[in-house]
C-alpha atoms as a PDB file:
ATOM      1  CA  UNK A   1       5.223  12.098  18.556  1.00  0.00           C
ATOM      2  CA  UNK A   2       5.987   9.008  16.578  1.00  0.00           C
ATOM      3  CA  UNK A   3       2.181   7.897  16.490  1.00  0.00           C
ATOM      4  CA  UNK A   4       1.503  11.714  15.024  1.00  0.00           C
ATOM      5  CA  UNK A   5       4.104  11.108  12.490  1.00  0.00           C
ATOM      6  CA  UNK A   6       2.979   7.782  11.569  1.00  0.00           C
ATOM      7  CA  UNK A   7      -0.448   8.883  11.134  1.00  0.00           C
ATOM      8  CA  UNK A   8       0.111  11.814   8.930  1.00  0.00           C
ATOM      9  CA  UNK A   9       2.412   9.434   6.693  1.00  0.00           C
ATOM     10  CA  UNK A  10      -0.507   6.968   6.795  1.00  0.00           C
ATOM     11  CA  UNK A  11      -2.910   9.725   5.203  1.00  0.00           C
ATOM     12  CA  UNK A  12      -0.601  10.825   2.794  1.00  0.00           C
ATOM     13  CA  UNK A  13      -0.008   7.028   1.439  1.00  0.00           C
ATOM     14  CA  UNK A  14      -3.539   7.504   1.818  1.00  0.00           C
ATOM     15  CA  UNK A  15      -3.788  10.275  -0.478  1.00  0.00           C
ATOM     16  CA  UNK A  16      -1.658   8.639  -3.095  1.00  0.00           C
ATOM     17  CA  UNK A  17      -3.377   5.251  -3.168  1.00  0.00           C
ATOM     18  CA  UNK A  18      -7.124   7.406  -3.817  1.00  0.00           C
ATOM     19  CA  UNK A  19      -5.484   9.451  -6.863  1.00  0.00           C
ATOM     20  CA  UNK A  20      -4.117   6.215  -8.191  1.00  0.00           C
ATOM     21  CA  UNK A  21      -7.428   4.358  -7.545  1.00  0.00           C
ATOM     22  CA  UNK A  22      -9.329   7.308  -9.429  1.00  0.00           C
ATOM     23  CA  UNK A  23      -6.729   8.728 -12.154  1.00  0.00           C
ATOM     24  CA  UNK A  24      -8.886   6.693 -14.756  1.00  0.00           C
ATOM     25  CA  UNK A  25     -12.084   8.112 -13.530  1.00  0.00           C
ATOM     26  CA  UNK A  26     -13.540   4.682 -13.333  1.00  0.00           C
ATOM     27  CA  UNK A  27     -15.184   3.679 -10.034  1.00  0.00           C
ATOM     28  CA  UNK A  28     -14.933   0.046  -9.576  1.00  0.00           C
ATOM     29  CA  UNK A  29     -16.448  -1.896  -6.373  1.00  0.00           C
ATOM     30  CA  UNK A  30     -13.250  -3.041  -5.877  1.00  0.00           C
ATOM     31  CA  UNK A  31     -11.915  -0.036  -5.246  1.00  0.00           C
ATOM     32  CA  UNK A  32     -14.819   1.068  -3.256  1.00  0.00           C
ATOM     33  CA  UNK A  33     -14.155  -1.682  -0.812  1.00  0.00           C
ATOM     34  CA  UNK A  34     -10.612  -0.632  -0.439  1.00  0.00           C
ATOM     35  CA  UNK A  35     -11.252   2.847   0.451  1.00  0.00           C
ATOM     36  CA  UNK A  36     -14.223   1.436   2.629  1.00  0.00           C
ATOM     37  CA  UNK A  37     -11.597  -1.230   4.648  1.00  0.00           C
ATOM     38  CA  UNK A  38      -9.331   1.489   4.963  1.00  0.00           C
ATOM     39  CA  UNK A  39     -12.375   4.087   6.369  1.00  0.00           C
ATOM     40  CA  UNK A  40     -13.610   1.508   8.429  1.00  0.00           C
ATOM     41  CA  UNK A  41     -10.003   1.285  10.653  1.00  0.00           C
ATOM     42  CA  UNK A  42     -11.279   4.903  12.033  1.00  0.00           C
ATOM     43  CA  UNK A  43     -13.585   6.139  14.513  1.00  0.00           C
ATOM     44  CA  UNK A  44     -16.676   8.057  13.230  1.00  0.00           C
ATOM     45  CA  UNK A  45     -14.906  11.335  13.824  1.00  0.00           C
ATOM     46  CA  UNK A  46     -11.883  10.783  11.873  1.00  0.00           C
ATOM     47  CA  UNK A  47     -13.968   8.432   8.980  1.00  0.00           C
ATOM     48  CA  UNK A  48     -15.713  12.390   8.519  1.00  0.00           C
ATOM     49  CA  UNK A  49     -12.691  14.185   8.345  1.00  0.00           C
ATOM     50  CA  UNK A  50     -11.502  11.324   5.711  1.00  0.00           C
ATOM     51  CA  UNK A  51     -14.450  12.242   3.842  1.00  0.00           C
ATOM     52  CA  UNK A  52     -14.020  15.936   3.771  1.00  0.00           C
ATOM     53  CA  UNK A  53     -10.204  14.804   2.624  1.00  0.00           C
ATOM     54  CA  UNK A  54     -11.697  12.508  -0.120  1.00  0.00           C
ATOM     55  CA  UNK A  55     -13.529  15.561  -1.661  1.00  0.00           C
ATOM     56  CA  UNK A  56     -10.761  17.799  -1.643  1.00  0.00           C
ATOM     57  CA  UNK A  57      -8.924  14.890  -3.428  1.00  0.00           C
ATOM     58  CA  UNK A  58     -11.551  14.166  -5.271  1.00  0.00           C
ATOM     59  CA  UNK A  59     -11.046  18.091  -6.659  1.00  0.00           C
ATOM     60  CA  UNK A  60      -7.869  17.770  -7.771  1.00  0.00           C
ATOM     61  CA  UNK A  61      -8.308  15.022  -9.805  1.00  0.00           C
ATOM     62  CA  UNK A  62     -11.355  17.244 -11.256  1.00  0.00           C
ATOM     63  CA  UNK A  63      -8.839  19.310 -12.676  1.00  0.00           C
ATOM     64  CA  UNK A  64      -7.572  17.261 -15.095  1.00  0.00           C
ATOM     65  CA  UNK A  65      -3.870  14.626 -15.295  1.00  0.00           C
ATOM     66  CA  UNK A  66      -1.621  17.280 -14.790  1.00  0.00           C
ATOM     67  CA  UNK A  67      -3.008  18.945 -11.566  1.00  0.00           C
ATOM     68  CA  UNK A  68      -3.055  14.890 -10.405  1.00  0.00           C
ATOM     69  CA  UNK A  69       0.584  14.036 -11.527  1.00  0.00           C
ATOM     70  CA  UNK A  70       1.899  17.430  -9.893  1.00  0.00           C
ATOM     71  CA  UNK A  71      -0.314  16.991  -6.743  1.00  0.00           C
ATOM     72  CA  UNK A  72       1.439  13.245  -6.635  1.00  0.00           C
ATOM     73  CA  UNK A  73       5.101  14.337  -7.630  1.00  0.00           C
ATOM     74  CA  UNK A  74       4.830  17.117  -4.149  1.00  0.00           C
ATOM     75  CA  UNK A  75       3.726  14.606  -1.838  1.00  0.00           C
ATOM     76  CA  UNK A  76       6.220  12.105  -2.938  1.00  0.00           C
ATOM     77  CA  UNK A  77       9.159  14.232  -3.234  1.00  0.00           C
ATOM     78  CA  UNK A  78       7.916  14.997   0.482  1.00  0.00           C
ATOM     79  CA  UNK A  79       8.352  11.669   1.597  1.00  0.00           C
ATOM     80  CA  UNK A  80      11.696  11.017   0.058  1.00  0.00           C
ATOM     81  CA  UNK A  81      13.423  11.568   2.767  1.00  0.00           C
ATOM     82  CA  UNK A  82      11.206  10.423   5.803  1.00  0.00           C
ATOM     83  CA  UNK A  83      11.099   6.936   4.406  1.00  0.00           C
ATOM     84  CA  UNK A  84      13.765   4.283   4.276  1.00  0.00           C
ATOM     85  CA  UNK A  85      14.042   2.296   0.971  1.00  0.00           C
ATOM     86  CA  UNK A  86      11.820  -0.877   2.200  1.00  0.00           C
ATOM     87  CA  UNK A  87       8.519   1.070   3.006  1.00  0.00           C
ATOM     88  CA  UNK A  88       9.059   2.810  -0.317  1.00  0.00           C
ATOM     89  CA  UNK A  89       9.132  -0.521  -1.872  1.00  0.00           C
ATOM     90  CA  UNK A  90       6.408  -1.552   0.340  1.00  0.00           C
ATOM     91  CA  UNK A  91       4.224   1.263  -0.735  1.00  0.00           C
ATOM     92  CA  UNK A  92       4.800   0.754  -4.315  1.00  0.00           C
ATOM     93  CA  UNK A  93       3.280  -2.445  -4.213  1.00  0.00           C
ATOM     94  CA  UNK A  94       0.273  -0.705  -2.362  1.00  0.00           C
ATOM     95  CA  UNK A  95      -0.117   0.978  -4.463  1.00  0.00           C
ATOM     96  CA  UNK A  96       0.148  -1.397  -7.796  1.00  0.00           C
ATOM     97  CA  UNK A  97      -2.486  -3.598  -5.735  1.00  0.00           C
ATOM     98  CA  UNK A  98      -4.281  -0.658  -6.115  1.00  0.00           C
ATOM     99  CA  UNK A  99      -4.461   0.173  -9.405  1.00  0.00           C
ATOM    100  CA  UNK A 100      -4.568  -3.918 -10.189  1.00  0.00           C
ATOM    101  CA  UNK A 101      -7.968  -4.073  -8.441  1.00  0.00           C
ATOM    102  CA  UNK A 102     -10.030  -3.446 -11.510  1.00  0.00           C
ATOM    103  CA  UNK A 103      -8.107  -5.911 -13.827  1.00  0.00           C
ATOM    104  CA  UNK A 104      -7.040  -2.665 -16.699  1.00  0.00           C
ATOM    105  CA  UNK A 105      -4.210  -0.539 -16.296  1.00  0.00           C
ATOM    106  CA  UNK A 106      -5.286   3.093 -17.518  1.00  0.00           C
ATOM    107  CA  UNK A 107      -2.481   4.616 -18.634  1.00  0.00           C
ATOM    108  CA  UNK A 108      -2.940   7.672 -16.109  1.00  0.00           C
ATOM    109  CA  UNK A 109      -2.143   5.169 -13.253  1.00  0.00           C
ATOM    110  CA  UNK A 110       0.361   3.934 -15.581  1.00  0.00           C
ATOM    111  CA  UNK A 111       1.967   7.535 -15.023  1.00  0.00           C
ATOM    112  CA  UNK A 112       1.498   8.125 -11.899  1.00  0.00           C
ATOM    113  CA  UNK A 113       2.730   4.837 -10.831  1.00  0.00           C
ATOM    114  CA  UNK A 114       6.036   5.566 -12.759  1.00  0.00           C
ATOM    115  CA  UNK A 115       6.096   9.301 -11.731  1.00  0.00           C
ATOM    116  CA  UNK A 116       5.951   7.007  -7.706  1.00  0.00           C
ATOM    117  CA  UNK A 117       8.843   4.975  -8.862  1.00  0.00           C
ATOM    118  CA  UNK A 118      11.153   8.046 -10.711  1.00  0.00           C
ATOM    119  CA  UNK A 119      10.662   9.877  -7.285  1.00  0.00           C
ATOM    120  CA  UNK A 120      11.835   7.307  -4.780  1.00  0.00           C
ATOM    121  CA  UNK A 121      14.816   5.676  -7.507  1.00  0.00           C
ATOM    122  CA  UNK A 122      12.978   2.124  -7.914  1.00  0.00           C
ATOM    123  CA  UNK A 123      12.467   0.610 -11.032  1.00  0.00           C
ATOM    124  CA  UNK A 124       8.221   0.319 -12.700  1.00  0.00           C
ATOM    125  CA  UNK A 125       6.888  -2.871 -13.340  1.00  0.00           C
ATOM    126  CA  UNK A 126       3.781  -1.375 -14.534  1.00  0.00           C
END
């Protein structure tokens, strides 16, 4: 039951990290390799089901910064609870390797990165 829980938790941080990586609508390699290492830790049947999950995310960030920020707020007011203080810390600096892998700061990960931070009571260095 633990490895189910982990995994779902895994594809939610998941989830978060791909918003961030594509709030500025900017594709970068770098960021293509990310999502590629973390597709690449998955057998072919779960890399397709990643895919179908990348175009669903890929939707809401279709619809514009404020179907993003409320998409990220849910999840992460989801998690406040199931995770202990150090894995949130540990997944905000995921995630600001994440949106530090082009070089720029857009301000839409800017937001959402803060949004991260207001949710689980740490303070943004971003």
């Amino acid at each position: 039951m633990a490895n189910k829980h982990n995994h779902l938790l895994e594809l939610v941080m998941f989830d978060i990290a791909y918003v961030i990586s594509n709030c500025d609508y900017e594709y970068s390699s770098d960021e293509k390799k990310y999502l590629n290492v973390i597709l690449d830790r998955y057998s072919d049947d779960d890399k397709e089901l990643l895919k179908l999950r990348t175009q669903f995310l890929d939707s809401i960030l279709e619809k514009g910064i404020e179907e993003v920020k409320s998409f990220v707020v849910n999840l992460s007011k989801s998690l406040k609870s199931k995770i202990d203080d150090d894995m949130k810390k540990a997944y905000l600096e995921l995630f600001k390797e994440v949106i530090m892998l082009d070089k720029n700061v857009h301000e839409n990960e800017r937001i959402l990165y803060r949004l991260l931070c207001e949710q689980w009571d740490h303070k943004s260095d971003i």
